[in-house]
C-alpha atoms as a PDB file:
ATOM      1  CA  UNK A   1       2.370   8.367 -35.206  1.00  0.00           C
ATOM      2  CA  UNK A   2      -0.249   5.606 -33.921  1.00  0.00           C
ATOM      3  CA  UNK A   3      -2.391   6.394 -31.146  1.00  0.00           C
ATOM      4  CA  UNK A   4      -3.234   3.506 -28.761  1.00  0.00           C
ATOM      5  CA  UNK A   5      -6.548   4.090 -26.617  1.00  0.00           C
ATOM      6  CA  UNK A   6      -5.762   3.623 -22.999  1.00  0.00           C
ATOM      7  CA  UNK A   7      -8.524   0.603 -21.789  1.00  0.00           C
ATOM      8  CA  UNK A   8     -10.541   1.937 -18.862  1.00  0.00           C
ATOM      9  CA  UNK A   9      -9.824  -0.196 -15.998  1.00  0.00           C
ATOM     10  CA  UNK A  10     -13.151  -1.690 -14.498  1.00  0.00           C
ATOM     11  CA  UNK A  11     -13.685  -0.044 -11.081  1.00  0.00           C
ATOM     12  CA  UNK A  12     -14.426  -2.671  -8.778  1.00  0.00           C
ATOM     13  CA  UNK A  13     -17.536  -1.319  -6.400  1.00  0.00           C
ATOM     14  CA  UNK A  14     -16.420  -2.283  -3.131  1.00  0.00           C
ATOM     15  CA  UNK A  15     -19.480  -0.398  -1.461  1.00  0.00           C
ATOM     16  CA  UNK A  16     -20.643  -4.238  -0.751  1.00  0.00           C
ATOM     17  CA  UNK A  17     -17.796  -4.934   0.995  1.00  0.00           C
ATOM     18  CA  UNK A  18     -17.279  -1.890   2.905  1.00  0.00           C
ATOM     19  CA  UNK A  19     -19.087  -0.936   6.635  1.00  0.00           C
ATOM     20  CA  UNK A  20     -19.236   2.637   5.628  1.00  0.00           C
ATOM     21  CA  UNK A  21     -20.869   2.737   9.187  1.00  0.00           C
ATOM     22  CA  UNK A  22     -17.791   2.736  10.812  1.00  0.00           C
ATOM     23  CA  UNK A  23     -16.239   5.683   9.753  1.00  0.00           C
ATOM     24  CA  UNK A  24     -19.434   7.203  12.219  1.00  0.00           C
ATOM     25  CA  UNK A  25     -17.185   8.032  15.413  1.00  0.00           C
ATOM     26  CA  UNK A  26     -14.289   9.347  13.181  1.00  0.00           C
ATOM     27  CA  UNK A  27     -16.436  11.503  11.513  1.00  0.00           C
ATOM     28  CA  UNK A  28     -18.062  12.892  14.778  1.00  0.00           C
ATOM     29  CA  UNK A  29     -15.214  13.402  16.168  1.00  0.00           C
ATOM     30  CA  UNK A  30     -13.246  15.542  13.379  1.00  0.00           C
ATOM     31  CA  UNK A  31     -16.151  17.091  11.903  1.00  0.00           C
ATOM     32  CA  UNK A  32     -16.183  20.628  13.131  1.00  0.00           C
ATOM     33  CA  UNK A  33     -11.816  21.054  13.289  1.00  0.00           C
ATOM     34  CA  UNK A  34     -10.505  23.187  11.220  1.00  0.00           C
ATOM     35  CA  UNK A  35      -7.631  21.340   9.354  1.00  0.00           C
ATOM     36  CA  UNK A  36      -9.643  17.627   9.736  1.00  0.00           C
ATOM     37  CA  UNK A  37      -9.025  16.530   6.393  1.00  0.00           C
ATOM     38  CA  UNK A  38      -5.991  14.214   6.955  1.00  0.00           C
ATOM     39  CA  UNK A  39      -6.746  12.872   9.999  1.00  0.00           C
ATOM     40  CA  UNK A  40     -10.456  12.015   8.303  1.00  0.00           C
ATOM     41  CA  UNK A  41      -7.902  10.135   5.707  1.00  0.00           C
ATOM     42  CA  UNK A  42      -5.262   8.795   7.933  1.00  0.00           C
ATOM     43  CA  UNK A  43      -8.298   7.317  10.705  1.00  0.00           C
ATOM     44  CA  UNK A  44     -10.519   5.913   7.640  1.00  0.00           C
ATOM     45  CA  UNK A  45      -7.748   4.143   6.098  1.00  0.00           C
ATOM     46  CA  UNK A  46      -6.737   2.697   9.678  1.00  0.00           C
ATOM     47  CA  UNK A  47     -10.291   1.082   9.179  1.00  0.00           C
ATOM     48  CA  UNK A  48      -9.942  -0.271   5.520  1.00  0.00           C
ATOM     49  CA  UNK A  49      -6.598  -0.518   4.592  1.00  0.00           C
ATOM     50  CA  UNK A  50      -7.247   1.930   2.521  1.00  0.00           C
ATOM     51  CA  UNK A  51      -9.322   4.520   1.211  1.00  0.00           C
ATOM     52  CA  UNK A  52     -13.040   3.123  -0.594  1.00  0.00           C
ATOM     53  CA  UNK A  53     -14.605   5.569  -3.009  1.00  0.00           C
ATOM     54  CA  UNK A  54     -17.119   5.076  -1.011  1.00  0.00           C
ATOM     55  CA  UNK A  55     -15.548   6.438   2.049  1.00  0.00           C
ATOM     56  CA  UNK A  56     -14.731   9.431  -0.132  1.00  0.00           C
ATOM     57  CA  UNK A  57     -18.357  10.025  -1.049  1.00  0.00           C
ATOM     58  CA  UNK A  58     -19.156   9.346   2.418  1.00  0.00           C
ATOM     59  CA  UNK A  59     -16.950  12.251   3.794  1.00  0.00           C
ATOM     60  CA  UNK A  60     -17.939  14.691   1.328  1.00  0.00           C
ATOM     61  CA  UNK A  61     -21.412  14.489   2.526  1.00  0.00           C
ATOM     62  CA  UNK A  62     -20.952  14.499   5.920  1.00  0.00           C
ATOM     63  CA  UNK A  63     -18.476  16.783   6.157  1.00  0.00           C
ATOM     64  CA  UNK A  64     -17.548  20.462   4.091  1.00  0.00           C
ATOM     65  CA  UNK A  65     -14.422  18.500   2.127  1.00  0.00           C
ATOM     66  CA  UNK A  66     -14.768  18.614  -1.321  1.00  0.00           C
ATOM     67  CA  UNK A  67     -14.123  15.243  -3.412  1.00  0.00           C
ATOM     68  CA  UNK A  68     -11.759  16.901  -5.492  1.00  0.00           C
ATOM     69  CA  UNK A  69      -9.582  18.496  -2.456  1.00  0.00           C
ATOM     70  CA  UNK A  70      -9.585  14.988  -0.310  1.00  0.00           C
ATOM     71  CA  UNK A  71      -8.427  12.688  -3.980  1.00  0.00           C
ATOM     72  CA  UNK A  72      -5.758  15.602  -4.529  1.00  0.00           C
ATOM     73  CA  UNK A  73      -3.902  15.166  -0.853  1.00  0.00           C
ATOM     74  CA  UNK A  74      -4.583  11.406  -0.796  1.00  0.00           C
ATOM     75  CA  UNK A  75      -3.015  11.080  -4.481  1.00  0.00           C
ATOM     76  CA  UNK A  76      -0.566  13.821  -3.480  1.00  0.00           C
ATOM     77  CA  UNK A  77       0.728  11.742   0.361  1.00  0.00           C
ATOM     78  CA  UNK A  78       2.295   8.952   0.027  1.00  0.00           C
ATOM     79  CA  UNK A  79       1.182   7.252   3.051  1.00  0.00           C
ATOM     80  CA  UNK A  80      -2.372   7.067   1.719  1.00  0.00           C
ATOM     81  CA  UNK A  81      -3.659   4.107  -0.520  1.00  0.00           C
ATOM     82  CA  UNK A  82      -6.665   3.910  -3.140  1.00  0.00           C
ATOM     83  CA  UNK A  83      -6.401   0.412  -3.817  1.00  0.00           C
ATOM     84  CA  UNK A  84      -6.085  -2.577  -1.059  1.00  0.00           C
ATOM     85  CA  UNK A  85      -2.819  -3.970   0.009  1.00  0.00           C
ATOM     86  CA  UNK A  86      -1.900  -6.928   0.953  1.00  0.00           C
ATOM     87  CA  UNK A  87      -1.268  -8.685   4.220  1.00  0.00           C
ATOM     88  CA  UNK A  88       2.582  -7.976   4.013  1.00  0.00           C
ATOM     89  CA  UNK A  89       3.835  -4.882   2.246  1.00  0.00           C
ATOM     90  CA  UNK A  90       6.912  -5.264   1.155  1.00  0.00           C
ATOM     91  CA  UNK A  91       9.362  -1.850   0.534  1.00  0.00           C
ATOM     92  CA  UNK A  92      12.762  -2.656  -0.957  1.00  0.00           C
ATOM     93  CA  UNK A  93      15.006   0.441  -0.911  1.00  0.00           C
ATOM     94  CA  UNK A  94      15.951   2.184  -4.288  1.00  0.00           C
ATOM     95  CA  UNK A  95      17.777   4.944  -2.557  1.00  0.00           C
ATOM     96  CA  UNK A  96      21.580   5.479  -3.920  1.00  0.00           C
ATOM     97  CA  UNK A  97      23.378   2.719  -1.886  1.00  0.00           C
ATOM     98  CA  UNK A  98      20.771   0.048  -2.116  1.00  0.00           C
ATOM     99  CA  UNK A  99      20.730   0.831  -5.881  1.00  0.00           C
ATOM    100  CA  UNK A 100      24.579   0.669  -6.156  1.00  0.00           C
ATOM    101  CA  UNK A 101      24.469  -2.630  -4.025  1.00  0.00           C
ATOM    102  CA  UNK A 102      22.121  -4.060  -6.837  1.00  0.00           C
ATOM    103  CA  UNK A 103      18.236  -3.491  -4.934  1.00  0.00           C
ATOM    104  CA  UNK A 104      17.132  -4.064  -8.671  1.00  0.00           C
ATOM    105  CA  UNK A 105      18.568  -7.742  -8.066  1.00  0.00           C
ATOM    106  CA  UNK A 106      16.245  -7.636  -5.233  1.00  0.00           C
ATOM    107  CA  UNK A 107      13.029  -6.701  -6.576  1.00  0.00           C
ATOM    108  CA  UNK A 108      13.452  -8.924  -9.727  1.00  0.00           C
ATOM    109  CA  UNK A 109      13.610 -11.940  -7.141  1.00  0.00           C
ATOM    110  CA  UNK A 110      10.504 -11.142  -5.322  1.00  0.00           C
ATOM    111  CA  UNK A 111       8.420 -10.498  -8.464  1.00  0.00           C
ATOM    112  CA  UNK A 112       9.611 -13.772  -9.393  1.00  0.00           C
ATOM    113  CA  UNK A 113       8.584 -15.236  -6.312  1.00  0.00           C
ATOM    114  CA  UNK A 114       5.145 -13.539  -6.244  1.00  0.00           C
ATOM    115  CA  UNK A 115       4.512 -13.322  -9.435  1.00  0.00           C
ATOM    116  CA  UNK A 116       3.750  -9.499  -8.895  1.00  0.00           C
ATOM    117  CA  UNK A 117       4.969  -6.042 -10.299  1.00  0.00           C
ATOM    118  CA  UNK A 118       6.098  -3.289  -8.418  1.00  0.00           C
ATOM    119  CA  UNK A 119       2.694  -1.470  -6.930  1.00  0.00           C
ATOM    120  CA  UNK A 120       0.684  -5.082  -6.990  1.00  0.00           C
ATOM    121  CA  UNK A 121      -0.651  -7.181  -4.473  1.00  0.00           C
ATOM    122  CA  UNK A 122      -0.814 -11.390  -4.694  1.00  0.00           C
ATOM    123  CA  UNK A 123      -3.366 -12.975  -5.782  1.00  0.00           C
ATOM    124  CA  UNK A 124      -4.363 -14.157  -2.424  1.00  0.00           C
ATOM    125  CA  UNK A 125      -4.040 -10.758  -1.005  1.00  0.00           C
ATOM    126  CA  UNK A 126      -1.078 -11.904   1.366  1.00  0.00           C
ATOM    127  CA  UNK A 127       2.136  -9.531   0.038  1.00  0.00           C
ATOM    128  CA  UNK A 128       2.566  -6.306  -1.635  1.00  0.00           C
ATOM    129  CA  UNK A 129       5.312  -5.064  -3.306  1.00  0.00           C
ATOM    130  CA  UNK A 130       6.769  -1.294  -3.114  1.00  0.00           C
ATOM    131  CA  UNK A 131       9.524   0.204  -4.407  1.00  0.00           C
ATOM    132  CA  UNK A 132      10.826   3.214  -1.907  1.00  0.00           C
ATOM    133  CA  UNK A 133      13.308   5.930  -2.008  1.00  0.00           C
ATOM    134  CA  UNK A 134      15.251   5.716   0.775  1.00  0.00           C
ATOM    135  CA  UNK A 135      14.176   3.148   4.144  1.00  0.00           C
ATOM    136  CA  UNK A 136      17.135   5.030   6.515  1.00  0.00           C
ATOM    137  CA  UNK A 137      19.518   2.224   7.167  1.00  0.00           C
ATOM    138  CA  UNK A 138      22.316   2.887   4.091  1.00  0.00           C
ATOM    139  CA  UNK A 139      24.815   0.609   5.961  1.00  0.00           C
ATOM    140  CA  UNK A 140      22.483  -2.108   5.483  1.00  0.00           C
ATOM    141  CA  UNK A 141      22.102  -2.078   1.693  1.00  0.00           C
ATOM    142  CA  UNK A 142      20.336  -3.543  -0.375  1.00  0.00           C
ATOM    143  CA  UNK A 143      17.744  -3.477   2.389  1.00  0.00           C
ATOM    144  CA  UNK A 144      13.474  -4.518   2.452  1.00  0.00           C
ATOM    145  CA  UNK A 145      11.367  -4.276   4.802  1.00  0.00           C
ATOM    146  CA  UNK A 146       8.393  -6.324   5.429  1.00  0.00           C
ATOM    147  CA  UNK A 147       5.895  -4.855   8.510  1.00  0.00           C
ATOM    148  CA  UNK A 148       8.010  -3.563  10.974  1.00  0.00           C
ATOM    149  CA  UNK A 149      10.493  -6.134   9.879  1.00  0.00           C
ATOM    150  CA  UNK A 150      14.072  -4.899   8.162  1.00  0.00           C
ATOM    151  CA  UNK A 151      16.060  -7.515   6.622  1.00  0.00           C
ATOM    152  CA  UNK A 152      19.608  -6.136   5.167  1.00  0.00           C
ATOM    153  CA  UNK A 153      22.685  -7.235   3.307  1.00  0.00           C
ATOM    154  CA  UNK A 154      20.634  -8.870   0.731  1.00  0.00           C
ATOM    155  CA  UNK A 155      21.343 -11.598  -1.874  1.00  0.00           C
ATOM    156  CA  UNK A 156      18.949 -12.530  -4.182  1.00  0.00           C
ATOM    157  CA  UNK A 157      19.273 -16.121  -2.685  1.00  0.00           C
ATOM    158  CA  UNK A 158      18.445 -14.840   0.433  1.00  0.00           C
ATOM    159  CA  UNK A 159      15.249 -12.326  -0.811  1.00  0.00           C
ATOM    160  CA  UNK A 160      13.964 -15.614  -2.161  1.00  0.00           C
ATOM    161  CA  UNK A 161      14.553 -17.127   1.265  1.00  0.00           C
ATOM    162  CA  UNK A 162      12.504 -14.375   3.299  1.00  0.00           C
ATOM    163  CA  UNK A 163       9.754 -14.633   1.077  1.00  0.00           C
ATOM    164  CA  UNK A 164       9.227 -18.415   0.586  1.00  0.00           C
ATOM    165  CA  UNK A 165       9.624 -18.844   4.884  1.00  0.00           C
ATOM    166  CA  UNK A 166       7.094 -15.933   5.332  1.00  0.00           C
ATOM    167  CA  UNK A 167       4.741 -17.959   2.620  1.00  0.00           C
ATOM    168  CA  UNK A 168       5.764 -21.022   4.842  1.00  0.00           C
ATOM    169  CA  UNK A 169       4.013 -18.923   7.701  1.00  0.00           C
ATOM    170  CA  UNK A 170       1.044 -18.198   6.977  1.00  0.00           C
ATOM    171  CA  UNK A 171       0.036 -21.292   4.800  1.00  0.00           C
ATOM    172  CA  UNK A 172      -3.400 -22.065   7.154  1.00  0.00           C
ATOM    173  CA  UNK A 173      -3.722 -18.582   8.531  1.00  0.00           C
ATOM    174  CA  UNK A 174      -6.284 -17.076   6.856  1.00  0.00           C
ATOM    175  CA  UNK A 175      -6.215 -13.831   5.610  1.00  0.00           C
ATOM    176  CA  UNK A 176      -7.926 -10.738   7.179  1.00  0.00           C
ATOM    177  CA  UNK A 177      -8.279  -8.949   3.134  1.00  0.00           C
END
């Protein structure tokens, strides 16, 4: 049996990017609770979009958290991201009757439309794709939501559709990535 070494991706320091100075009033505020780690998370990635490394390193020092404890519930929570996301995020359902209703149809389409995999962001930082469990709304299938936006009863003519007028949308409004 051949082992293949796994390439190291190249971290991309985004400490130049980053006002690590705003995470200030959040950390005043939770410093001293008891039980302030998510919140910390939830408030910092409110600010970013996500969670920096720096922000990490920034609320291990300033606070008792350990770096090891705050990467294990942030990994651990779904809601909490360690990369940026795009503009849009995109969740098509994969739960058992958007999967029987052909969601896979679904996500093929807008990977071919974005040229994305499931888990990436576009190139110009606009739409992220997800694949979810279950999005509540099983009379719907196969269902996506984009934002607070649900679109159901899905074709893949239709995916295409959603995606290429949302594209239509926002060609000359910049975006805040």
């Amino acid at each position: 049996m051949r082992i293949t070494r796994i390439k190291k991706e190249k971290v991309v320091e985004e400490s130049a990017t980053v006002d690590l100075s705003l995470m200030d009033p959040i950390i005043e505020k939770y410093k001293f609770y008891k039980g302030n780690m998510i919140p910390l998370l939830q408030h910092t990635q409110e600010l970013y979009g996500f969670i920096p490394r720096g922000a990490f390193l920034k609320l291990e020092k300033e606070t008792n958290l350990t770096l090891s404890d705050m990467y294990g519930v942030a990994s651990f929570y779904a809601q909490f991201r360690l990369k940026p996301v795009g503009k849009h995020i995109i969740k098509v359902c994969h739960g058992t009757a958007c999967h029987v209703q052909n969601a896979n149809v679904i996500t093929e389409a807008i990977q071919e439309e974005l040229g994305v995999k499931d888990g990436e962001t576009t190139a110009d930082g606009l739409f992220t794709l997800e694949s979810v469990a279950c999005l509540g709304c099983c009379s719907l299938a196969p269902v996506m939501m984009i934002g607070d936006e649900t679109f159901g009863k899905l074709t893949e003519k239709s995916t295409r559709e959603v995606i290429r007028n949302m594209r239509e949308k926002e060609k000359g409004t910049p975006c805040k990535n």
